[in-house]
Protein backbone atom coordinates (compact mmCIF):
# COMPACT_ATOMS: atom_id res chain seq x y z
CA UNK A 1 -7.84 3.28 166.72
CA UNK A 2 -10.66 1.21 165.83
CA UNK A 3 -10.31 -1.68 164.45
CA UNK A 4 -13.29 -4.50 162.58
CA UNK A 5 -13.92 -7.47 160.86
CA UNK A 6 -17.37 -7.38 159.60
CA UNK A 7 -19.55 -5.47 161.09
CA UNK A 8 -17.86 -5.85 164.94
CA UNK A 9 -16.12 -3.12 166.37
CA UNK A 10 -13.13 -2.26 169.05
CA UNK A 11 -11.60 0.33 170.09
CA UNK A 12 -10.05 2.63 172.98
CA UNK A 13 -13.27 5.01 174.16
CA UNK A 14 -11.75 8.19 175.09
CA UNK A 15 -13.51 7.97 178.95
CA UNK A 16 -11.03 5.15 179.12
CA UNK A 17 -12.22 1.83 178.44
CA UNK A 18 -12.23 -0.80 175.58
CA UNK A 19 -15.54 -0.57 173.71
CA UNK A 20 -16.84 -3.44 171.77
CA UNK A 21 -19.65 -3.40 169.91
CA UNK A 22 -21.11 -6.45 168.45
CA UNK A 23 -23.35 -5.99 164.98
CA UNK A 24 -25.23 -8.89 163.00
CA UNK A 25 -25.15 -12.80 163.53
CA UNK A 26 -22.07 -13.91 165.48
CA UNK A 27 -20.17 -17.21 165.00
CA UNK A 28 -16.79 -18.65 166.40
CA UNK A 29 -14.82 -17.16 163.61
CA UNK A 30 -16.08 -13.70 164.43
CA UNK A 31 -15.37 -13.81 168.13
CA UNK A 32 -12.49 -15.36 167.64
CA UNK A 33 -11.20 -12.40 164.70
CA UNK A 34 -12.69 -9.59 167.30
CA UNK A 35 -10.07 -11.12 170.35
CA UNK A 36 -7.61 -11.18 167.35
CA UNK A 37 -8.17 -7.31 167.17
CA UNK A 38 -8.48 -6.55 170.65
CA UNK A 39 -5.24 -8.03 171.78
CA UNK A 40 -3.13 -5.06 171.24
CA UNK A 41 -5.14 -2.72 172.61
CA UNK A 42 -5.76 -4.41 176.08
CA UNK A 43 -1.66 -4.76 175.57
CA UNK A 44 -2.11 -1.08 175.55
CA UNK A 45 -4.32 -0.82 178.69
CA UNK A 46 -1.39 -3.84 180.75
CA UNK A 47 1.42 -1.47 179.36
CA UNK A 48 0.02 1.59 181.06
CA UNK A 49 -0.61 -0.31 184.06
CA UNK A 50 -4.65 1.08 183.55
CA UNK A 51 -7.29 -1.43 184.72
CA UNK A 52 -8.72 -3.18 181.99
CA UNK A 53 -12.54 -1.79 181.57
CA UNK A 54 -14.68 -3.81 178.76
CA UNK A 55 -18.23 -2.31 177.58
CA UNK A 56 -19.98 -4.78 175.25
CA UNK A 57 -22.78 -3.37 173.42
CA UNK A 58 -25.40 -6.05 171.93
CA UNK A 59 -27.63 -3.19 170.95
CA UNK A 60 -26.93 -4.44 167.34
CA UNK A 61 -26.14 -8.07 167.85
CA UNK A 62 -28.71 -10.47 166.00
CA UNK A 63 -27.73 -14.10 166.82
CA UNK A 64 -24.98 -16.36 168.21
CA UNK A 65 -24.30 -20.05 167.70
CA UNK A 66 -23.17 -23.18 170.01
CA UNK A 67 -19.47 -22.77 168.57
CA UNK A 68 -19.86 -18.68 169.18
CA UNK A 69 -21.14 -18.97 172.69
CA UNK A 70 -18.67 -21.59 173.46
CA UNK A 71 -15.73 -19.07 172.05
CA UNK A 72 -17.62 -16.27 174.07
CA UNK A 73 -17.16 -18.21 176.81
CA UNK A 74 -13.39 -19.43 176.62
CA UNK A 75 -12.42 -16.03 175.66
CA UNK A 76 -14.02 -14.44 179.27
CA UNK A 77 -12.08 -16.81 181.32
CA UNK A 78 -9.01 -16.66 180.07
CA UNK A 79 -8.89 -13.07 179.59
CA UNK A 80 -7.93 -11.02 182.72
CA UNK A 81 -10.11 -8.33 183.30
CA UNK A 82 -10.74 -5.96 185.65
CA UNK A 83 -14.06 -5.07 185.04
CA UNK A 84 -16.82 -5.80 181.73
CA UNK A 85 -19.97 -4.55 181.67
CA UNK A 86 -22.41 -5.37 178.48
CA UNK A 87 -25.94 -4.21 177.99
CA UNK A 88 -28.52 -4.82 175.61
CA UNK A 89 -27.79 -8.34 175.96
CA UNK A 90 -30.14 -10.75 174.41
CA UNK A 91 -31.05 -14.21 176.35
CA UNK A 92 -29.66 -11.89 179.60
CA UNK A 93 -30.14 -15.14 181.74
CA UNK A 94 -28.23 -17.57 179.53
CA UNK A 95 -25.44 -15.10 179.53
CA UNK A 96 -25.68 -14.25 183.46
CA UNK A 97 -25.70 -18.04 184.08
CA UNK A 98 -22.45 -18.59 181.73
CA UNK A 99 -21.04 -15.52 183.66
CA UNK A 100 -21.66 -17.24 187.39
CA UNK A 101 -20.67 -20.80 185.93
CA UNK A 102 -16.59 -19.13 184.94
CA UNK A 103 -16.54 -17.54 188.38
CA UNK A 104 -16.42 -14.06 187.66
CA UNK A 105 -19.97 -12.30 188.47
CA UNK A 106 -18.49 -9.91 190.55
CA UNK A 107 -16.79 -7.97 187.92
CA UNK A 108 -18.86 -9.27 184.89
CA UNK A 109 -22.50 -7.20 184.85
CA UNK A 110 -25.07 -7.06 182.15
CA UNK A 111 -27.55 -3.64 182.12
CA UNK A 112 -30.21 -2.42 180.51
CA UNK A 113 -28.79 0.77 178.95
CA UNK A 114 -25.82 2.37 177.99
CA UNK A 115 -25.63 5.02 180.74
CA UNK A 116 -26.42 2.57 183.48
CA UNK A 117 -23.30 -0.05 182.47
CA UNK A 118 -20.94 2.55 181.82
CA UNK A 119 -21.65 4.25 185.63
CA UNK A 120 -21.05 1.12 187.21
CA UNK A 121 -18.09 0.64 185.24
CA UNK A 122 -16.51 3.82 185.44
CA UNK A 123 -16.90 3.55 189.48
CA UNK A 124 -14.88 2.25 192.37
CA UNK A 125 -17.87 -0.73 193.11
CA UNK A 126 -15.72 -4.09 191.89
CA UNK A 127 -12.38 -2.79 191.98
């Protein structure tokens, strides 16, 4: 099931892990409609008792704001996650030093490319 608002996108990828892919400028009321969205599926993922896997893809992403990064932020810590890896990530260092300052840069990566973010995700490394 995939489910959008806008231009984002969410869904269940059938190797097993919540895809989200972000498209166009980004602002607090997009994040915070995305989460909206994704809520019953990682309900989904608890209910099966599956590890909760999260690819971000920024391949498409074209701009985020104080309010959106702030969200962005919120949103990763409170969430409990097993694992999230995002590539294509724009400003890579902002976002790795938002990552380290919420704690959780052992099982939040960014990568380059698809292939190598979904490998590390898809392995035992972080579980």
């Amino acid at each position: 099931m995939v489910e959008s608002h806008g231009q984002n996108k969410v869904f269940i990828n059938p190797e097993g892990y919540l895809e989200i892919a972000l498209v166009g400028d980004q602002s607090e009321g997009s994040f915070r409609r995305l989460y909206s969205d994704a809520v019953p599926l990682i309900e989904e993922f608890r209910t099966k008792n599956n590890d909760l896997l999260c690819l971000f893809d920024l391949t498409h992403d074209t701009g985020f704001t104080l309010g959106s990064n702030k969200v962005a932020m919120e949103l990763l810590e409170s969430t409990p996650y097993d694992k999230i890896a995002m590539f294509n990530v724009p400003h890579a260092e902002v976002t790795k030093g938002i990552i380290l300052a919420i704690g959780k840069s052992d099982k939040t990566k960014i990568f380059k490319n698809r292939e190598e973010a979904v490998a590390w995700l898809l392995s035992k490394e972080g579980n």
